[in-house]
Each structure stands twice: as C-alpha cells, then as structure tokens.
Protein backbone atom coordinates (compact mmCIF):
# COMPACT_ATOMS: atom_id res chain seq x y z
CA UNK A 1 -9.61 -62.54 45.00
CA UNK A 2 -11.47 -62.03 41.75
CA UNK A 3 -13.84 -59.70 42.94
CA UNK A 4 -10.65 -57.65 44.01
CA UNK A 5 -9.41 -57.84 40.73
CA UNK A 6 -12.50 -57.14 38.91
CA UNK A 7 -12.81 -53.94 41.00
CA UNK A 8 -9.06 -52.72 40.39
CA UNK A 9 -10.31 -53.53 36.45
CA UNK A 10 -13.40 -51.27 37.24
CA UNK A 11 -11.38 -48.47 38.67
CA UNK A 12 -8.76 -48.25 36.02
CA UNK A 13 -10.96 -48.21 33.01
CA UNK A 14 -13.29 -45.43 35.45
CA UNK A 15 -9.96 -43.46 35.53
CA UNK A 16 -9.11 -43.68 31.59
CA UNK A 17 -12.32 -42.92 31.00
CA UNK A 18 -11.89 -39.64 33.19
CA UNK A 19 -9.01 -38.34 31.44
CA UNK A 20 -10.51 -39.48 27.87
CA UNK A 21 -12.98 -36.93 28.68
CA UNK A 22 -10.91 -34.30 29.92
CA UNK A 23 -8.58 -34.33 27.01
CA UNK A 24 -11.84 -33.68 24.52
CA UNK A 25 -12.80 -30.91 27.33
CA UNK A 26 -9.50 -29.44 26.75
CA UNK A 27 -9.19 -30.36 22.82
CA UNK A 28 -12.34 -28.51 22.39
CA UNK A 29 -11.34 -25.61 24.71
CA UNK A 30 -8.17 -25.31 22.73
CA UNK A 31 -10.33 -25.91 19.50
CA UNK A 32 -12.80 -22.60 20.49
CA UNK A 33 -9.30 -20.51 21.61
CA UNK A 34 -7.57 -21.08 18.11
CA UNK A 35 -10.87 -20.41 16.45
CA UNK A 36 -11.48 -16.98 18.68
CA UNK A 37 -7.80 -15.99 17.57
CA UNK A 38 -8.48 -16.69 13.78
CA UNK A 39 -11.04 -14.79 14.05
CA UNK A 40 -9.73 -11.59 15.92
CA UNK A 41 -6.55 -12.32 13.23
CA UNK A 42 -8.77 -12.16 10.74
CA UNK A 43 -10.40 -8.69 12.01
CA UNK A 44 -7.39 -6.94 12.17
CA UNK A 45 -5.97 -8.15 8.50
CA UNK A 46 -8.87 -6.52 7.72
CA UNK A 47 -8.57 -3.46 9.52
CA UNK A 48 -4.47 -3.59 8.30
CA UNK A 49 -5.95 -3.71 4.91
CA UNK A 50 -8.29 -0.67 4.89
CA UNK A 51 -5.45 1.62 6.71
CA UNK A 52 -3.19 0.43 4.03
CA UNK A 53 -5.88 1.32 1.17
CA UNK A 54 -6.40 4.93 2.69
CA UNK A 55 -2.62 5.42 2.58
CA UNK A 56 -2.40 4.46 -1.10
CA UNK A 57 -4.99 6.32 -2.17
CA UNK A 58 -3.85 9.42 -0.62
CA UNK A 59 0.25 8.59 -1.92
CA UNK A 60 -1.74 8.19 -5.48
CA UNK A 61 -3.45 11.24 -5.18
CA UNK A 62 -0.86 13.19 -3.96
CA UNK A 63 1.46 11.52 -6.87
CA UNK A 64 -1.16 12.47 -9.52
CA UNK A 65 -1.47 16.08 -8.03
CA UNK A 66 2.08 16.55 -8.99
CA UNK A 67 3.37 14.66 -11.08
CA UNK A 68 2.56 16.92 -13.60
CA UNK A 69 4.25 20.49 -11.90
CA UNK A 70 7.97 21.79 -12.28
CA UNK A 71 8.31 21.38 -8.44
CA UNK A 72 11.83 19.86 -7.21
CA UNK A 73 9.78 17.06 -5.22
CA UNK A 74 10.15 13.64 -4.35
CA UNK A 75 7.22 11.68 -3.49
CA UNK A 76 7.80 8.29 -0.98
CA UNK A 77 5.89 5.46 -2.70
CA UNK A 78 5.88 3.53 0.74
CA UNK A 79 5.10 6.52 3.23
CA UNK A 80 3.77 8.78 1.32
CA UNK A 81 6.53 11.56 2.81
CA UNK A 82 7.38 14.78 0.50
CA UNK A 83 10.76 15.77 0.37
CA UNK A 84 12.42 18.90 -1.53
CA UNK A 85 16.02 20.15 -1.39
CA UNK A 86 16.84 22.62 1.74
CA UNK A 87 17.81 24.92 -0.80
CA UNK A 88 14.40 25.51 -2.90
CA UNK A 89 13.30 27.39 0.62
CA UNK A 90 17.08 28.62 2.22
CA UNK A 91 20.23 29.30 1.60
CA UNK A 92 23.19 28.07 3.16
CA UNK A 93 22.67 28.17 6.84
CA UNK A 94 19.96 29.83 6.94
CA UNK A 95 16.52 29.50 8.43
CA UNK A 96 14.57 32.13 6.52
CA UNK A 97 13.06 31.51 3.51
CA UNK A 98 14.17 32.87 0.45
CA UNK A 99 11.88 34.94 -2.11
CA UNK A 100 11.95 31.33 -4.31
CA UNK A 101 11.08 29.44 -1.28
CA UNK A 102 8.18 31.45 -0.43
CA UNK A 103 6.71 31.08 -4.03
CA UNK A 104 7.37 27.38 -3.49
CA UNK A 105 5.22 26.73 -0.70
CA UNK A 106 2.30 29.30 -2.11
CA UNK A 107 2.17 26.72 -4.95
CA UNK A 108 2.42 23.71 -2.78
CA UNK A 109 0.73 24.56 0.56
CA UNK A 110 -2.45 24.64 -0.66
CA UNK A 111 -2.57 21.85 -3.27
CA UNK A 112 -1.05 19.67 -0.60
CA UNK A 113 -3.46 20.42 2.19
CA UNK A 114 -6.56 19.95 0.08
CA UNK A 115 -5.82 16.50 -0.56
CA UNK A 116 -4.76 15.60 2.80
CA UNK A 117 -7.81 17.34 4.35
CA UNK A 118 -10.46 16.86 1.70
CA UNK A 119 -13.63 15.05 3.24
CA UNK A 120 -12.45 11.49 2.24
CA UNK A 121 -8.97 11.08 3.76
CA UNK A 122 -10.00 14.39 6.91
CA UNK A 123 -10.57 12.22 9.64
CA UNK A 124 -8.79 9.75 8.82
CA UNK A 125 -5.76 12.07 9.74
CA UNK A 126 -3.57 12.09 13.39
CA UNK A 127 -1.30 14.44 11.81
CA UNK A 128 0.82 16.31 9.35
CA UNK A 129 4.28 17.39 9.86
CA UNK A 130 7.23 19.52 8.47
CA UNK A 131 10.41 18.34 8.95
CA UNK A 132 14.16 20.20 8.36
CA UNK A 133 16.79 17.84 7.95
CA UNK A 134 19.99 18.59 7.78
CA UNK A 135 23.66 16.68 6.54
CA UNK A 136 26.65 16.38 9.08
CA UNK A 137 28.46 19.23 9.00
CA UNK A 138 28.99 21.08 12.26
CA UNK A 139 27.48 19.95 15.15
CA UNK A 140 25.10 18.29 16.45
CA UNK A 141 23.47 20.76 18.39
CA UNK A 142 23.87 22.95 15.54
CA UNK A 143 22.41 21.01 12.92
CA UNK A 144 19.46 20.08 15.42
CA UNK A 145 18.76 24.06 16.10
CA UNK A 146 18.92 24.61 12.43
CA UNK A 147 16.51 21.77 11.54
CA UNK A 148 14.21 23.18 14.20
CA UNK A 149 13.84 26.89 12.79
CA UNK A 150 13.64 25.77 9.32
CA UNK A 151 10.95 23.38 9.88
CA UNK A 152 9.54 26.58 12.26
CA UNK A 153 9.90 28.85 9.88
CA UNK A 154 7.72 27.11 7.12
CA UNK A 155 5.07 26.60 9.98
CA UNK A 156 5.33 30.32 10.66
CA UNK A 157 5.36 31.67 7.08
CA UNK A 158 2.03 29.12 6.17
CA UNK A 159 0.22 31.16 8.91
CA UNK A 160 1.08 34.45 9.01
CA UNK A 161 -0.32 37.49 7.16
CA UNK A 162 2.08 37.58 4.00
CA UNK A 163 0.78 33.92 2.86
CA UNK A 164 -1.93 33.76 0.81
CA UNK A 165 -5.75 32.88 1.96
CA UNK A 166 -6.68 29.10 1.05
CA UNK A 167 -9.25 27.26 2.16
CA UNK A 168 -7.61 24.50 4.70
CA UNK A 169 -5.81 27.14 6.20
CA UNK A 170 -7.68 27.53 9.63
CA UNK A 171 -8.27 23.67 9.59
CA UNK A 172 -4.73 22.46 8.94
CA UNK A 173 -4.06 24.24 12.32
CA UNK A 174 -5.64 21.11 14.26
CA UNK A 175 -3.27 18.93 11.99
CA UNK A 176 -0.02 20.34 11.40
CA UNK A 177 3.61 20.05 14.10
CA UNK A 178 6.78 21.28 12.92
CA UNK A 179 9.97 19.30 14.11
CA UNK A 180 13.83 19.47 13.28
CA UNK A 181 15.68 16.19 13.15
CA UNK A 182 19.03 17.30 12.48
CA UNK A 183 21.64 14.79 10.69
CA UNK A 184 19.62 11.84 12.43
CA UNK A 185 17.29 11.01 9.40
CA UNK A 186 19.97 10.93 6.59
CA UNK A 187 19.18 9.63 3.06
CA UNK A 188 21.08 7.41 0.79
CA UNK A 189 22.29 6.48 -2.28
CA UNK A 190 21.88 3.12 -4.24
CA UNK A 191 24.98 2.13 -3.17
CA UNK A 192 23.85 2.65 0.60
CA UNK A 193 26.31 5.82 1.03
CA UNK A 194 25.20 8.76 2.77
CA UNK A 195 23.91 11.36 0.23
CA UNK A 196 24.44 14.59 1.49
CA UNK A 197 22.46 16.49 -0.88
CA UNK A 198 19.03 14.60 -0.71
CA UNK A 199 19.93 14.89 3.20
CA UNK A 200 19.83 18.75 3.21
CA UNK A 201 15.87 18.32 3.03
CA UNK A 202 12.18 19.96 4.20
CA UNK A 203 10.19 16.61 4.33
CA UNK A 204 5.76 16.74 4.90
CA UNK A 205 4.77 13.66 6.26
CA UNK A 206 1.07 12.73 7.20
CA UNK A 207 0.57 10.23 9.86
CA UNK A 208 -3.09 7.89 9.97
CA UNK A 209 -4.94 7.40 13.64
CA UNK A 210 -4.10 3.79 13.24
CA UNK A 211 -1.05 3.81 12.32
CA UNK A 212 0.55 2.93 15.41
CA UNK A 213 -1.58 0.28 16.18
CA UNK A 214 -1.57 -1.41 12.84
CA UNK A 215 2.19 -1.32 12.73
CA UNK A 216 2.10 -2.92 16.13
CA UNK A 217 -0.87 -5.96 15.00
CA UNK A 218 1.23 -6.24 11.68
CA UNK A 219 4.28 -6.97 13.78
CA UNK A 220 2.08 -9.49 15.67
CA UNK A 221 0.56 -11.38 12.58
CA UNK A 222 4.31 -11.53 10.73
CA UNK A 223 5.41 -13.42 13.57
C-alpha cells in the first residue's frame, strides 16, 4: 500500500514538473515573439519617421519658395497639397486657360517642379498630380467632365510648344497624372460649411513611394 502511494506521489510531482517546464518553454517563446514584434515596431517607427521628415522638408521648402510671391496659393501644412482658385486659370465653365492663367503656371510650373524633383526629394517621389475640383452646381457628370479637362488642360498646356523650356520638363513626364474629382473633394469653412469658393479649385499634390504603406503600419502601431 505505501509503495502504491509513494508511486502515485512520484507520478504527480513527474507531471507538475512537466508542465512547470512547458509553461517556461512557452513563457520564453512568448518572451522572444513580443521581443521580435518590438523590434519590427520599432523598425517601422523608424521608417514612419524618415517618410514623415522627407514630407516636411519638402512642405517647408515648397512654403519658403513661395511664401514670398503674389501668387493666390494655399499651401497644406499636413499634405503638402497646392491649391489656387479655378478662376486664376478659367473662367466660368470653362476648361481653357485664360491669358492670366497661362502666366500663372509659367511662374509656378517650374519653381514647383524643381523642388519636387531636385536630387534630394527625386526618388523619393511615386507621383505628382493636378487636380480640378469643382462646387455643386449642375451635375454630377457635369462637374466630373469639367474637373477632368481642366485638370487636362493644365497637363496639356505644361507640355506643349507655347510653354516655356525649363529644366524638369522632360523628367516631370515620368511623375505627373492629371485627374478631375468633381464636387467629391469639397472644402470647408471654420464653421464646417461647405465653401464654395475655395471648392472651385486646381490642387498639385505629390505623393511619397511609402506612403501607402506607412499610412497602413501607422494605422497598425495606433492601434
């Protein structure tokens, strides 16, 4: 009878001593996972941070290049987007650009370009685009075709003969889309009304290779 009881004794402490072990195999497991995710955490913060400082240079930079000129522009501190008024390049329903216009962008264009595509902030660069915006009057359909051939007809005017010779010109081609987003994109006021003036817009917008992913690993490290 004791020798029964000395074996159950035997086997139990055997058995607690089993799962003793495999809870420090598993701690330490778990210990080595949460370490390989601080560390691949870590990484991307990292890489966050250096997209982030690319982007603010190039808003700064772009904010210093004008800041200074008579130009009706509005510079995104977040985004870095450039908007002007719709009517600085058209009139009223209209897609081609007006004498001002075109004496507008020969003035901008080139400024604008050679900070985006200087050798610093080049390949860091997916791409740039020109975007018409329009308010809500009329239709949709409408206000999406006129978006369209305004931001098209910047695109076309920067390249063809009439526009003056810079030096990004041929390279910009690799970089630059045109798109219209009709009344989708509208802008507002303090009060968080619709303004329908600042909506009637031509925005430039530059968009970083990593954007997409960083927005997506930022989304993942907020949680």
């Amino acid at each position: 009878m004791r020798t029964r009881k000395r074996e159950e004794v035997n086997y139990w402490m055997s058995y607690a001593d089993l799962m003793s072990a495999m809870l420090m195999v598993f701690a330490l497991l778990l210990t080595l996972v949460i370490l390989d995710y601080k560390e691949l955490l870590d990484k991307k913060e990292k890489e966050i941070q250096q997209v982030v400082s690319v982007k603010t240079e190039i808003i700064q930079a772009l904010t210093e290049q004008f800041k200074e000129s008579n130009m009706a522009i509005e510079i995104d501190q977040q985004t870095g987007a450039i908007r002007f008024p719709g009517s600085v390049l058209f009139s009223t329903n209209s897609a081609e650009i007006s004498p001002q216009g075109k004496k507008f962008l020969n003035a901008f264009i080139p400024k604008y370009l050679d900070i985006l595509l200087q050798d610093r902030f080049k390949n860091e660069i997916s791409s740039i685009m020109i975007e018409g915006h329009t308010d809500k009057k009329g239709t949709y359909i409408y206000n999406m075709k006129l978006s369209q051939d305004r931001a098209f007809s910047v695109l076309n005017y920067i390249y063809s003969d009439e526009f003056p010779k810079f030096s990004k010109q041929a390279l910009s081609k690799s970089y630059i889309t045109a798109n219209g987003r009709g009344f989708n994109q509208p802008l507002k006021d303090a009060k968080g009304k619709v303004d329908s003036d600042r909506s009637r817009r031509v925005e430039f917008l530059f968009r970083l290779k990593d954007d997409e992913a960083i927005k997506a690993i930022q989304e993942l490290v907020d949680e």
